[in-house]
Protein backbone atom coordinates (compact mmCIF):
# COMPACT_ATOMS: atom_id res chain seq x y z
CA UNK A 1 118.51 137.64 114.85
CA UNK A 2 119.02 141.19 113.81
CA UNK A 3 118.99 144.48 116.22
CA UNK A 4 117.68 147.22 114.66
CA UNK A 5 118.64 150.78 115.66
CA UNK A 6 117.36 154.45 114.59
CA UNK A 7 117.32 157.77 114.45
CA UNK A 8 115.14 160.14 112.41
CA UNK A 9 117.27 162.12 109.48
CA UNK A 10 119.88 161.10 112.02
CA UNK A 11 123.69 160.47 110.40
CA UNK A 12 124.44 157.40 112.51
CA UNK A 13 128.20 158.12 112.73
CA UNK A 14 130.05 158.60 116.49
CA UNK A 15 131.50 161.90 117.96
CA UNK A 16 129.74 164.51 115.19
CA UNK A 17 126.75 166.66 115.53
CA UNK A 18 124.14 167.72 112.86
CA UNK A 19 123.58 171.78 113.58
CA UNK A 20 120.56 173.76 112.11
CA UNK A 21 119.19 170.32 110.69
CA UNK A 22 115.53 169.37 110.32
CA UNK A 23 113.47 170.74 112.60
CA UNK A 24 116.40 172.13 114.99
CA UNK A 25 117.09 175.45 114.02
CA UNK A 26 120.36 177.31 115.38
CA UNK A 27 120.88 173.89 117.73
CA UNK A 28 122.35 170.81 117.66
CA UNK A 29 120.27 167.31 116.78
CA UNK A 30 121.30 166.30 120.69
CA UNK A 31 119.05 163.53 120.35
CA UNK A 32 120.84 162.17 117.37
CA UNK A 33 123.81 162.59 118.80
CA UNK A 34 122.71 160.27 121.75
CA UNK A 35 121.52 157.74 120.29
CA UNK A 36 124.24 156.98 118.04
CA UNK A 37 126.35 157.00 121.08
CA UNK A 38 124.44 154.20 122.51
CA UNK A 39 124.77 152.18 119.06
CA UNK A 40 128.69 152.58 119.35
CA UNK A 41 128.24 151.14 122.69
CA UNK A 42 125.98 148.27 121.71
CA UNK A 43 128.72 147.60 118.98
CA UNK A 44 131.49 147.24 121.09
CA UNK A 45 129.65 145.63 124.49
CA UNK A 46 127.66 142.66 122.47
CA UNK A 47 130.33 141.57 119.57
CA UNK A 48 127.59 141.57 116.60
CA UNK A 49 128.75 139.60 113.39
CA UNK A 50 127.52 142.11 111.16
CA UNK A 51 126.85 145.67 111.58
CA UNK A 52 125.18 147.87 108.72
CA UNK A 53 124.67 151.31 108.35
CA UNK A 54 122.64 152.50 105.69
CA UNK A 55 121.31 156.02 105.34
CA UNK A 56 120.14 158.52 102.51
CA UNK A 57 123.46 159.65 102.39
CA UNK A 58 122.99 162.86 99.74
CA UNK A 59 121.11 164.43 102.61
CA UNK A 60 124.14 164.78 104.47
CA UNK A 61 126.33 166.59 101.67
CA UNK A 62 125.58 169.66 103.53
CA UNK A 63 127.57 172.52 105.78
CA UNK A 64 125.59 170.82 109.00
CA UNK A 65 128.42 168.47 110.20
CA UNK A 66 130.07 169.74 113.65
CA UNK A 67 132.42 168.47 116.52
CA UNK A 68 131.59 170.91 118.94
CA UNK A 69 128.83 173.63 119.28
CA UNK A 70 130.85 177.06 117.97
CA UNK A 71 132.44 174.94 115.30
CA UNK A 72 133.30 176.88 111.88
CA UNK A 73 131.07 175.37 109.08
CA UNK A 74 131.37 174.62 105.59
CA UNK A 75 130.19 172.04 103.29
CA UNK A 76 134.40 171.38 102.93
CA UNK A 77 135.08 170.93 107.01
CA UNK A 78 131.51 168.54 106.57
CA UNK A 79 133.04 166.41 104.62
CA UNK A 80 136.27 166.28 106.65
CA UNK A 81 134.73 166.18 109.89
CA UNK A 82 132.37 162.90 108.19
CA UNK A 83 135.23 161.10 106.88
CA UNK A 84 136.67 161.04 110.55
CA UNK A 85 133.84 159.87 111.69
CA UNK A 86 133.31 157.58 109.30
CA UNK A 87 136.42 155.84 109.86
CA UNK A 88 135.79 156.17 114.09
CA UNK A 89 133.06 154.44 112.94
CA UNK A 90 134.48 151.55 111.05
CA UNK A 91 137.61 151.54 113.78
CA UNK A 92 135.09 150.69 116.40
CA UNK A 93 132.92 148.02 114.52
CA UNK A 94 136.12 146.00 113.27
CA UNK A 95 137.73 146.53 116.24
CA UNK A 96 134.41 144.41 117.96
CA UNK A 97 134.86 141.49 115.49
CA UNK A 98 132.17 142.74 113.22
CA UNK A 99 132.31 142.88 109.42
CA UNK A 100 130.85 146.11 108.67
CA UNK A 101 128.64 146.56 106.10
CA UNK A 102 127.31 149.99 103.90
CA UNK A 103 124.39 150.29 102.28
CA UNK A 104 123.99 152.78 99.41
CA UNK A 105 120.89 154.31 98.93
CA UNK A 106 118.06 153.08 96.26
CA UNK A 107 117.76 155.80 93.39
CA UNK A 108 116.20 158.98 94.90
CA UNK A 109 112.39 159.29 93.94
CA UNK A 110 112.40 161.58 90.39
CA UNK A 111 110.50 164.93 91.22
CA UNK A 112 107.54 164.09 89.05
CA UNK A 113 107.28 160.35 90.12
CA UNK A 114 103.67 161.27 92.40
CA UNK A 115 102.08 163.49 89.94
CA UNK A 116 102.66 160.92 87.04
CA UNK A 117 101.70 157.69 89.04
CA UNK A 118 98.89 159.23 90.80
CA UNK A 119 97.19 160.57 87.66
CA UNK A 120 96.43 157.94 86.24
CA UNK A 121 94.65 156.83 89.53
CA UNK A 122 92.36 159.73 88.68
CA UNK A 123 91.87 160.38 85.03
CA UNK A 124 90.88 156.25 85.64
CA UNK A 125 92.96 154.95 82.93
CA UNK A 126 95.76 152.09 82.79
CA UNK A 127 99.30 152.84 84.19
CA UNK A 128 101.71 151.53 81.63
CA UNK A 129 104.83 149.68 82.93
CA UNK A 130 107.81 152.10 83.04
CA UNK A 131 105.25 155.55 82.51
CA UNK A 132 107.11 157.40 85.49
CA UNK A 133 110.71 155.99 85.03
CA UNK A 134 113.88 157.82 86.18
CA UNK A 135 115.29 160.35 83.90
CA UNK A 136 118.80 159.09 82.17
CA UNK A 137 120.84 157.80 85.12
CA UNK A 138 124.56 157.72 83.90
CA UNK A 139 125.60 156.13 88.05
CA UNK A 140 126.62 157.82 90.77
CA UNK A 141 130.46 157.31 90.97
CA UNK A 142 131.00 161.13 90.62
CA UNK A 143 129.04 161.37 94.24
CA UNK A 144 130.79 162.58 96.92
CA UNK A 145 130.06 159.86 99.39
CA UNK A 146 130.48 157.27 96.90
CA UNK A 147 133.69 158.42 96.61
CA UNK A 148 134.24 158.28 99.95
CA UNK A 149 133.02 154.98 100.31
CA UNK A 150 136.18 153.43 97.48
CA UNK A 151 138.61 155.29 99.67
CA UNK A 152 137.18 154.24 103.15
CA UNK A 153 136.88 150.66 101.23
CA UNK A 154 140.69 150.77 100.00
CA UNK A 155 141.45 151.50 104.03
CA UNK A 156 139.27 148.82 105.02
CA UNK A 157 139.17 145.92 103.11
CA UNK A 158 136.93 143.53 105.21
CA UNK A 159 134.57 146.80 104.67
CA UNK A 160 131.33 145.61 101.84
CA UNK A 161 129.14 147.38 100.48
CA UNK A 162 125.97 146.95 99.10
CA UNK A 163 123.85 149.07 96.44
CA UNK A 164 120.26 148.16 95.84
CA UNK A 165 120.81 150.31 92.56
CA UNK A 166 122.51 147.63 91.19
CA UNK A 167 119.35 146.05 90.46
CA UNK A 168 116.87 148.48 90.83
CA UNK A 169 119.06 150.90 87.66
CA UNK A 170 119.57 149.48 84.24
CA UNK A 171 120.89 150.35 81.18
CA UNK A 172 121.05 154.04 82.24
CA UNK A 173 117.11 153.74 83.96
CA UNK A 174 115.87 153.06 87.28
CA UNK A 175 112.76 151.37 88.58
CA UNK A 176 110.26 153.63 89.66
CA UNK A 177 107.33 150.47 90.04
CA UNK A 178 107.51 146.96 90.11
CA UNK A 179 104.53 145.72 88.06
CA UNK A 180 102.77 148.98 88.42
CA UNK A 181 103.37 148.90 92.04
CA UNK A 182 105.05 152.13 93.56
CA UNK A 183 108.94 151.75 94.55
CA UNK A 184 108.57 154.97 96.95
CA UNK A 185 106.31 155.51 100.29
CA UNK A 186 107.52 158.86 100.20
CA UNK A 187 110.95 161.02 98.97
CA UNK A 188 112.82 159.38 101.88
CA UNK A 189 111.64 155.75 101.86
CA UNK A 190 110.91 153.14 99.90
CA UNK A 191 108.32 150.30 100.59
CA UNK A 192 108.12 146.93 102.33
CA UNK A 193 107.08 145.62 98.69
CA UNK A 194 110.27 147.59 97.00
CA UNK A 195 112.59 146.12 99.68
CA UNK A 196 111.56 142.59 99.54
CA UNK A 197 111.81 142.21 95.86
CA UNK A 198 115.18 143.92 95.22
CA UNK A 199 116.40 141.79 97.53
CA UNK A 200 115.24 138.74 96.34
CA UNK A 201 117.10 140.23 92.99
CA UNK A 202 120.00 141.03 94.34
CA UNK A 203 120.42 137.78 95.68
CA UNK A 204 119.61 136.48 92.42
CA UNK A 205 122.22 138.10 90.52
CA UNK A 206 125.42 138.81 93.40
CA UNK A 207 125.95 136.65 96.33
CA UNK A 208 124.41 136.73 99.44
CA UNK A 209 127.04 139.82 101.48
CA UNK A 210 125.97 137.96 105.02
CA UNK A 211 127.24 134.64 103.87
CA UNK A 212 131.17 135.75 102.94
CA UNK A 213 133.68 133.09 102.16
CA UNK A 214 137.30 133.48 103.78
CA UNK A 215 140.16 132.32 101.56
């Protein structure tokens, strides 16, 4: 059975606050904040076997990250202030008898991808396969919270983590359709169709990250 937990634009990490986010100007998120408490909670009352956290994680490269209300902010004390947390985080789950699990986020939706698939809704004519491809896509191992993610991974070693870019990018492109059917509901999610069938792929080509073998 799986548990399912969240928060709107919410960075599901313990003991930080998002400040002038979204729709709360000048304020803290104090509902984010809350709920993520509770999921720390859940993780350490009820002893889960997995726990995964998966989030659009360039959102959150931002100055927004704080302790405390009055904290100094910068995109530099963000990043500190979410690498403590992260590893609060990962503390907590292992700590429960968890394996905890990160999952990367599928290949943000190219600006034009709308306009291109849309259009050819209503100019009536066929939508060839690939038309509104991703630009060149050289990875993203220069990203700051893929960075983060080797180091916290080098810390943690029971840590895995999973990117559904490794099947929906290839050869320097990324899948924008699946047999002319849209990848992206919107900028921020992908759909049910999308999810199903990169997972069946990436269970085709790696192996299966809830079914780990112990040497």
């Amino acid at each position: 059975s799986v548990l399912t937990q969240g928060t709107s634009s919410c960075l599901a990490l313990p003991e930080i606050y998002l400040f002038d986010w979204w729709n709360f100007k000048n304020t803290v998120y104090s509902e984010c904040h809350d709920n993520v408490k509770k999921y720390y909670d859940l993780i350490k009352q009820n002893h889960y076997k997995f726990v995964l956290i998966g989030q659009m994680w360039s959102n959150y490269e931002a100055d927004n990250v704080i302790n405390e209300v009055g904290d100094t902010r910068s995109v530099e004390l963000s990043h500190a202030r979410i690498e403590k947390a992260f590893e609060k985080a990962l503390n907590i789950i292992i700590d429960s008898g968890a394996t905890p699990i990160i999952i990367k986020a599928t290949y943000v939706m190219p600006t034009q991808f709308m306009e291109c698939f849309y259009s050819h809704i209503k100019l009536r004519r066929d939508l060839k396969p690939g038309e509104c491809q991703s630009e060149q896509w050289n990875g993203d191992s220069f990203d700051w919270f893929s960075r983060l993610f080797v180091t916290l991974k080098d810390k943690y070693p029971s840590l895995v983590i999973v990117d559904p870019k490794d099947v929906q990018c290839v050869s320097g492109s990324c899948m924008t359709d699946i047999g002319g059917v849209p990848v992206y509901r919107d900028v921020g999610h992908i759909t049910d169709f999308a999810s199903f069938h990169f997972g069946e792929m990436y269970l085709k080509k790696f192996q299966n990250p809830l079914i780990l073998t112990h040497h």
